[in-house]
PDB file of N, CA and C in Angstrom:
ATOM      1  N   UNK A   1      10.295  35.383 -16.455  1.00  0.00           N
ATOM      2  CA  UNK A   1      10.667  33.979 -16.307  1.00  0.00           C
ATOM      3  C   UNK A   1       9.707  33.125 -17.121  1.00  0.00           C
ATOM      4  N   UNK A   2      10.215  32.550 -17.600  1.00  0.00           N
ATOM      5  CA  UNK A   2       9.329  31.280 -18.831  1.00  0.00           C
ATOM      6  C   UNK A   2       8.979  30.056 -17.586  1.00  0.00           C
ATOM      7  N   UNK A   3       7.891  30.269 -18.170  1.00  0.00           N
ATOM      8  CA  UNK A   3       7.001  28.490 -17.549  1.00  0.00           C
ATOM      9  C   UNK A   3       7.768  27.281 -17.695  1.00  0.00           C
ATOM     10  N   UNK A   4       7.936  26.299 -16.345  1.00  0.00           N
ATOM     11  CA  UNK A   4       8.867  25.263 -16.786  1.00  0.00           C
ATOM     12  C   UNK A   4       8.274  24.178 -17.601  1.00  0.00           C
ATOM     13  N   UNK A   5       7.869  23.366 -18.270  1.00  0.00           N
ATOM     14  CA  UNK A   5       7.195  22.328 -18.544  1.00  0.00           C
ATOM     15  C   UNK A   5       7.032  21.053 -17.616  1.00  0.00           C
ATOM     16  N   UNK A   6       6.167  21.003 -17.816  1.00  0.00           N
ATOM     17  CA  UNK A   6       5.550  19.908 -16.372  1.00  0.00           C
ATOM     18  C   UNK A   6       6.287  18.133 -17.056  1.00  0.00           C
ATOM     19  N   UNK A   7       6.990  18.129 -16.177  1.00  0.00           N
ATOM     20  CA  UNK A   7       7.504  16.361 -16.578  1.00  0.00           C
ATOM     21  C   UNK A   7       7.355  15.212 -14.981  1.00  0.00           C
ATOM     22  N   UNK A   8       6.711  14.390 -15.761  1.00  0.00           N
ATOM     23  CA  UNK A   8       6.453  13.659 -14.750  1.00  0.00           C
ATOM     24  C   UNK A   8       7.415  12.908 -13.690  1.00  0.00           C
ATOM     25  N   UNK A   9       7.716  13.120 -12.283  1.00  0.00           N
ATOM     26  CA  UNK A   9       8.986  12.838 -11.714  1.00  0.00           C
ATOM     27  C   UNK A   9      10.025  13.805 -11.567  1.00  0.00           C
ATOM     28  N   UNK A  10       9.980  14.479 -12.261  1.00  0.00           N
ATOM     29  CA  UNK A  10      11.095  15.477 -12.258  1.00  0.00           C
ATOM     30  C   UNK A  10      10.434  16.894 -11.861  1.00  0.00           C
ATOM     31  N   UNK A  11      11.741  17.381 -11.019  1.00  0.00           N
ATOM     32  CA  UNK A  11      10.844  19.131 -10.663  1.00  0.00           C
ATOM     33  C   UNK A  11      12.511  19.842 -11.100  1.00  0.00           C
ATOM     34  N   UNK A  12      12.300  20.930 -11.117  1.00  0.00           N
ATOM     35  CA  UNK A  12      13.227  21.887 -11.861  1.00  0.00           C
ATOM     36  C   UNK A  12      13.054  23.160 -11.450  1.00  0.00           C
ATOM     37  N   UNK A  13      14.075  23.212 -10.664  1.00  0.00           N
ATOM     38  CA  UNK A  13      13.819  24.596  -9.376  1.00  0.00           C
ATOM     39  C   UNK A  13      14.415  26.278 -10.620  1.00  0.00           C
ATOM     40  N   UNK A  14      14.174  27.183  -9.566  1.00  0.00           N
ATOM     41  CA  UNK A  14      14.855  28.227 -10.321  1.00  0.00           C
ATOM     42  C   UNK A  14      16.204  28.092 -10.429  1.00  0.00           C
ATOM     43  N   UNK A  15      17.321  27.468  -9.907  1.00  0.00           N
ATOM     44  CA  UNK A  15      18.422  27.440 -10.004  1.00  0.00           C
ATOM     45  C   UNK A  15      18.798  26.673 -11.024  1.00  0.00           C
ATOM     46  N   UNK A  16      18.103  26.058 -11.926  1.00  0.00           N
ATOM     47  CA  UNK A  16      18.651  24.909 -13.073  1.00  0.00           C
ATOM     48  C   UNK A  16      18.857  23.531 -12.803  1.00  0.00           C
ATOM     49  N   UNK A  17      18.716  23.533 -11.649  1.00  0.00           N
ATOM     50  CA  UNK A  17      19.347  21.850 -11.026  1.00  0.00           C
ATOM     51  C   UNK A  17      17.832  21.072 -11.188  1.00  0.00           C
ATOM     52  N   UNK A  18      17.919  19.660 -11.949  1.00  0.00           N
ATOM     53  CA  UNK A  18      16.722  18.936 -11.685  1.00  0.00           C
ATOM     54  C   UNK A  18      16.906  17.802 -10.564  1.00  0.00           C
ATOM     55  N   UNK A  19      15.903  17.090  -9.958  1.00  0.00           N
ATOM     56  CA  UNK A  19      15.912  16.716  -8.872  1.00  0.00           C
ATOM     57  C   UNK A  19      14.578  15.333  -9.797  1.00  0.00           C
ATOM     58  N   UNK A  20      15.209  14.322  -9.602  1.00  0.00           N
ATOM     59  CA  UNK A  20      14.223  12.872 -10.146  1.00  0.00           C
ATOM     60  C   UNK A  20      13.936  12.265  -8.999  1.00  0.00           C
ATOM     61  N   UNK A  21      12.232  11.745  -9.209  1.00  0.00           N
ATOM     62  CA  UNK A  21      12.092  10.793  -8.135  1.00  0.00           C
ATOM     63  C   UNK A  21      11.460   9.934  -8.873  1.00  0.00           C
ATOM     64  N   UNK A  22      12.102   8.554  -8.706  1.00  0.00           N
ATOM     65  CA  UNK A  22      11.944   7.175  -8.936  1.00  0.00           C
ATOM     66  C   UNK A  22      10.002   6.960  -8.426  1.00  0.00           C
ATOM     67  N   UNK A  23       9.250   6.000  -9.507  1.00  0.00           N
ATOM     68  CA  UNK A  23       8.155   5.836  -8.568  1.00  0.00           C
ATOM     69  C   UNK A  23       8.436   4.652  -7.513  1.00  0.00           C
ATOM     70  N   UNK A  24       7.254   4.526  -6.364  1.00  0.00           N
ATOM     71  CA  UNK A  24       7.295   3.532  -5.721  1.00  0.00           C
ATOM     72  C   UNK A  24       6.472   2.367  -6.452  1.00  0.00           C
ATOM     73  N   UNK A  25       7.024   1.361  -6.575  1.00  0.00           N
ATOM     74  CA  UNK A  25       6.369   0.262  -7.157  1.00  0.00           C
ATOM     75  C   UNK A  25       5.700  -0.731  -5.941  1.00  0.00           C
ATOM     76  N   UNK A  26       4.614  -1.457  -6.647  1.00  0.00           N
ATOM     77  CA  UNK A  26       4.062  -2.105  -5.721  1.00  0.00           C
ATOM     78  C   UNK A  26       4.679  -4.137  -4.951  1.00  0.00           C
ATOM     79  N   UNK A  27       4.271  -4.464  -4.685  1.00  0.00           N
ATOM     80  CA  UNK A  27       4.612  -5.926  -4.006  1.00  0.00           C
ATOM     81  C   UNK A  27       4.220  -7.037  -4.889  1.00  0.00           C
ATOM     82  N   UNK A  28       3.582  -6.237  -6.150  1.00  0.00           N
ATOM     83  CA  UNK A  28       3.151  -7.143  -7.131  1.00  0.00           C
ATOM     84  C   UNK A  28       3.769  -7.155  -8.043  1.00  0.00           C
ATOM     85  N   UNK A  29       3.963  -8.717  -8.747  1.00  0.00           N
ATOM     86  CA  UNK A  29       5.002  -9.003 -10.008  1.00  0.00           C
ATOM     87  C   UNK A  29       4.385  -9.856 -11.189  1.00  0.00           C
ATOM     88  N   UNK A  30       4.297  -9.573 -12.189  1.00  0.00           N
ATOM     89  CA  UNK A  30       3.371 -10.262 -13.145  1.00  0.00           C
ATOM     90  C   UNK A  30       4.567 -11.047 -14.561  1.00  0.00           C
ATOM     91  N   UNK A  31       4.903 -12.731 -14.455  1.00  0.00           N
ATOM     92  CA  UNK A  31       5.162 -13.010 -15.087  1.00  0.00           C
ATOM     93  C   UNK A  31       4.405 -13.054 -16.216  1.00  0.00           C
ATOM     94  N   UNK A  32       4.938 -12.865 -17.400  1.00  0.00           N
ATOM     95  CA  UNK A  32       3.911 -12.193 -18.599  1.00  0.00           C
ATOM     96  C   UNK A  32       4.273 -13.055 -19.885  1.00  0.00           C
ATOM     97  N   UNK A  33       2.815 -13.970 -20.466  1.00  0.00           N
ATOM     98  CA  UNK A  33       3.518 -14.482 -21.587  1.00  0.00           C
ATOM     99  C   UNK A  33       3.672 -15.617 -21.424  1.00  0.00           C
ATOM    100  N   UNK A  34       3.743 -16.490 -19.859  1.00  0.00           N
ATOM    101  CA  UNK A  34       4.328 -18.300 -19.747  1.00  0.00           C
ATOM    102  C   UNK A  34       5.463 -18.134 -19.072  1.00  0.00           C
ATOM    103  N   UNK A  35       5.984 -17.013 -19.046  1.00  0.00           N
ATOM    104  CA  UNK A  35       7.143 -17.273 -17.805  1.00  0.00           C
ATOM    105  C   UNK A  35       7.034 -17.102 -16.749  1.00  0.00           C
ATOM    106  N   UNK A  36       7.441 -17.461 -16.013  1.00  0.00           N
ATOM    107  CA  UNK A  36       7.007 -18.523 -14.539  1.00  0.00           C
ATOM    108  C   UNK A  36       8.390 -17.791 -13.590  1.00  0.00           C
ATOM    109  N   UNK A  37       8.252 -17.963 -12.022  1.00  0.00           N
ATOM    110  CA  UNK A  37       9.196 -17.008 -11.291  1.00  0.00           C
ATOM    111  C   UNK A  37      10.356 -18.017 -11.817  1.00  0.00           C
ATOM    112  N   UNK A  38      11.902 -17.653 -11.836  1.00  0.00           N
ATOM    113  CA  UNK A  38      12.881 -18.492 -12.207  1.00  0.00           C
ATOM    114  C   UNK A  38      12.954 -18.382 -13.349  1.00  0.00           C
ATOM    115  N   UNK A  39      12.471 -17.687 -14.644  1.00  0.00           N
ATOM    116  CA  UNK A  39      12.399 -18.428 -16.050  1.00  0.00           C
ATOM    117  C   UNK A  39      13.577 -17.171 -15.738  1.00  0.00           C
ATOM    118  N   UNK A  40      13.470 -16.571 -17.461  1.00  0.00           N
ATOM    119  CA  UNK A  40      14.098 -16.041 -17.968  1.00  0.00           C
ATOM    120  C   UNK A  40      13.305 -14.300 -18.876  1.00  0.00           C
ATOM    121  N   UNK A  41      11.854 -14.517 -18.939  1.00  0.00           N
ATOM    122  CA  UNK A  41      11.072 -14.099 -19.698  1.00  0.00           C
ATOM    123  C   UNK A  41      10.590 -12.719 -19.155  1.00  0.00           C
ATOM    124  N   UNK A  42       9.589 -11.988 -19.756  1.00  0.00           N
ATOM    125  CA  UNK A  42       9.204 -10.953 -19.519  1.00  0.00           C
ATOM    126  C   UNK A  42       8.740 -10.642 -18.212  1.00  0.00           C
ATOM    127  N   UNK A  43       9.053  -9.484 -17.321  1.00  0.00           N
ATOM    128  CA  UNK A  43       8.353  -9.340 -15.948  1.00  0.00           C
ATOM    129  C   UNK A  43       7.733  -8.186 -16.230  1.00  0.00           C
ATOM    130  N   UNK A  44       6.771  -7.627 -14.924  1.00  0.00           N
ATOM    131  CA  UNK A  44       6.081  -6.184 -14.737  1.00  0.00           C
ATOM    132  C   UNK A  44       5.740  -6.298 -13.415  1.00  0.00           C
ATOM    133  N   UNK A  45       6.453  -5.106 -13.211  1.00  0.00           N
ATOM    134  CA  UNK A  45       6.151  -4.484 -11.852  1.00  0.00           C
ATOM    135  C   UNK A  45       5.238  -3.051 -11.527  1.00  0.00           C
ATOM    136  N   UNK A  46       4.055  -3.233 -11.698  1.00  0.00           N
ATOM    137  CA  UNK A  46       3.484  -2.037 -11.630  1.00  0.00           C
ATOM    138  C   UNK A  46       3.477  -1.069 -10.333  1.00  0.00           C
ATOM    139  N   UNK A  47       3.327   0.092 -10.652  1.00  0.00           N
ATOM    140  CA  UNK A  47       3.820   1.629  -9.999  1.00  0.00           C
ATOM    141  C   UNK A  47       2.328   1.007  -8.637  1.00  0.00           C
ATOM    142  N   UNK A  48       2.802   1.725  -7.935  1.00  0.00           N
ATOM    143  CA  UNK A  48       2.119   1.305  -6.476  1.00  0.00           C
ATOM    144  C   UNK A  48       0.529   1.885  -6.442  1.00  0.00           C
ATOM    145  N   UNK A  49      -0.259   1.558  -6.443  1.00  0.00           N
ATOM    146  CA  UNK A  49      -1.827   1.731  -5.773  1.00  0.00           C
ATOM    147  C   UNK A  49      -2.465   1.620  -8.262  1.00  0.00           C
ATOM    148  N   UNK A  50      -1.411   1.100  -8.717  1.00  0.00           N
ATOM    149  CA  UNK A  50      -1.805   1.131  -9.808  1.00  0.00           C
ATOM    150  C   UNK A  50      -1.909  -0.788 -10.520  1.00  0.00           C
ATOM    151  N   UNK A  51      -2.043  -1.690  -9.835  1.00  0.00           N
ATOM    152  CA  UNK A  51      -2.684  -2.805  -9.751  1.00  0.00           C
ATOM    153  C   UNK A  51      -3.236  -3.482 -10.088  1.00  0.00           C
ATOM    154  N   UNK A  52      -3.750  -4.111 -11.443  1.00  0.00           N
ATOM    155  CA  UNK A  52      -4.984  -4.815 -11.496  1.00  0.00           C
ATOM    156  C   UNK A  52      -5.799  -5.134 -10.748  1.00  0.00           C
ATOM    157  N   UNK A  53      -7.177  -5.100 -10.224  1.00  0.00           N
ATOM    158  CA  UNK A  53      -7.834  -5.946  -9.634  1.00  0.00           C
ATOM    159  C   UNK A  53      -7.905  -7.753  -9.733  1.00  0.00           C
ATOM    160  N   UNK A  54      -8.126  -8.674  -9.445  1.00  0.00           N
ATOM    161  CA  UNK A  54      -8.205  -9.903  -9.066  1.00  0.00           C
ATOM    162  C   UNK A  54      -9.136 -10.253 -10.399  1.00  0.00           C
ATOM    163  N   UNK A  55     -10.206  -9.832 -10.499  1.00  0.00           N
ATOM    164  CA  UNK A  55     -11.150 -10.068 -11.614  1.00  0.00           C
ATOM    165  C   UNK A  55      -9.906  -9.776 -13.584  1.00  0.00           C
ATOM    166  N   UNK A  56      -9.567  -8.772 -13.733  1.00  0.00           N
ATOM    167  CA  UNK A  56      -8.247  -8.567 -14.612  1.00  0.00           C
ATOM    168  C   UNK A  56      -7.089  -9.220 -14.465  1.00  0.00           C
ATOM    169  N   UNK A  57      -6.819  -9.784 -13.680  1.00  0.00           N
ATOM    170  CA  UNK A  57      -5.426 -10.660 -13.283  1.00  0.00           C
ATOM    171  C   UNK A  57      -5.973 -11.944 -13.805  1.00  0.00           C
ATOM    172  N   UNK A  58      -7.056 -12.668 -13.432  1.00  0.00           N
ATOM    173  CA  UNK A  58      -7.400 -13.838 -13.777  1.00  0.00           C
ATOM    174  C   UNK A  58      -8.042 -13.567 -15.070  1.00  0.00           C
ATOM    175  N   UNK A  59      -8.241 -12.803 -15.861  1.00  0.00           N
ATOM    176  CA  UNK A  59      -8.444 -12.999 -17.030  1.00  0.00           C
ATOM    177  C   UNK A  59      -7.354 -13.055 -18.053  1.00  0.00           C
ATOM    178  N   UNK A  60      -6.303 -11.704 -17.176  1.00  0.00           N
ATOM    179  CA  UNK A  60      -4.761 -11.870 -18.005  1.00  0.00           C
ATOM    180  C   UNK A  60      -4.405 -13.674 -18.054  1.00  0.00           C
ATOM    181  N   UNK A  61      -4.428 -14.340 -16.684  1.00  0.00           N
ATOM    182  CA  UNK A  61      -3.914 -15.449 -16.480  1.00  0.00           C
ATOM    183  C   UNK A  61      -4.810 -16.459 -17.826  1.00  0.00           C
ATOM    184  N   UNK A  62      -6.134 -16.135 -18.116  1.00  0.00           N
ATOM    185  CA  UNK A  62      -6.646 -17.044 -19.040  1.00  0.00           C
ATOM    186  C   UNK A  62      -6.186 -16.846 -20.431  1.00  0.00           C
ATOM    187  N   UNK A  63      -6.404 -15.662 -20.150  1.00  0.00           N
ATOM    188  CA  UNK A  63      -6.017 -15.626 -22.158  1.00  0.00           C
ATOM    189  C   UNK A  63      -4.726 -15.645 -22.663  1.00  0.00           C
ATOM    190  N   UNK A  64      -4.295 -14.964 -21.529  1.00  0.00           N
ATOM    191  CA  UNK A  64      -2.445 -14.685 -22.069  1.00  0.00           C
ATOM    192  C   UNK A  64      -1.607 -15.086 -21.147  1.00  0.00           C
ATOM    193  N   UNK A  65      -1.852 -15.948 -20.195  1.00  0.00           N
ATOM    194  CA  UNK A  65      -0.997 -17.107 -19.229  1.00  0.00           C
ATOM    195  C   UNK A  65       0.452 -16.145 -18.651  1.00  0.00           C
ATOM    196  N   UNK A  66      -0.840 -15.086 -17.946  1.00  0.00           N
ATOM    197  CA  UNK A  66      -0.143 -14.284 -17.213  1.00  0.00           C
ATOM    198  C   UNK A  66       0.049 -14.564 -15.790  1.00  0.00           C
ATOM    199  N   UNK A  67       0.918 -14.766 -15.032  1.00  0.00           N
ATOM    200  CA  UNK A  67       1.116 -15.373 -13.511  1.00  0.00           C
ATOM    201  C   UNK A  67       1.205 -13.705 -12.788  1.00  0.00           C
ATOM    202  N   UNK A  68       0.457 -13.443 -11.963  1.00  0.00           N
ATOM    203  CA  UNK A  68       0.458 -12.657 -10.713  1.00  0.00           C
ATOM    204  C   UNK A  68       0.838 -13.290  -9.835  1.00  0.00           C
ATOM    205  N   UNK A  69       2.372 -12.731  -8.902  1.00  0.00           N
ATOM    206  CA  UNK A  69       2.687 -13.528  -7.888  1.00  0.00           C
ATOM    207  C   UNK A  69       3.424 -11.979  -6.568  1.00  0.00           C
ATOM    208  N   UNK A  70       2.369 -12.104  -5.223  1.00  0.00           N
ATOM    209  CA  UNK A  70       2.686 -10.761  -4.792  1.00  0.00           C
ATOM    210  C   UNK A  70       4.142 -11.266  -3.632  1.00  0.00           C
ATOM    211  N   UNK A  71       4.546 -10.619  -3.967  1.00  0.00           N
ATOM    212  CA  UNK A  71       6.346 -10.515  -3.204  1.00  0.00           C
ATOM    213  C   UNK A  71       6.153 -10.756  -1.914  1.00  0.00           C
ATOM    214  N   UNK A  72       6.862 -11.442  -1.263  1.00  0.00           N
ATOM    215  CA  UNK A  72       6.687 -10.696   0.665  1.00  0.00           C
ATOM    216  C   UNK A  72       7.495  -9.883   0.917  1.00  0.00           C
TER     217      UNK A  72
END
């Protein structure tokens, strides 16, 4: 039996069937760029426990008028 190749999300049993799992994303949403909740413009939702810290968020927000806004 040949080695399967490792892909991230996906597992691939001996039977041929693959099986995907979606990541969990976090409660955080980063308008990116000047767009603001409501616009129209770029979003990011980063993968869960993967986050900026507070210190990187407010620097995104200075230089590149990035809005962090966490969901309820």
């Amino acid at each position: 039996m040949t080695e399967q190749p490792d892909i991230p999300y996906v597992d691939i049993s001996t039977e041929n069937t693959f099986t995907f799992h979606a990541p969990k994303y976090s409660n955080w949403k980063c308008y990116m760029f000047g767009n603001r909740p409501g616009g129209v413009g770029i979003t990011y939702i980063p993968q869960e426990g993967q986050v900026p810290n507070a210190w990187v968020r407010f620097w995104m927000w200075v230089f590149l008028d990035c809005l962090w806004v966490k969901e309820k």
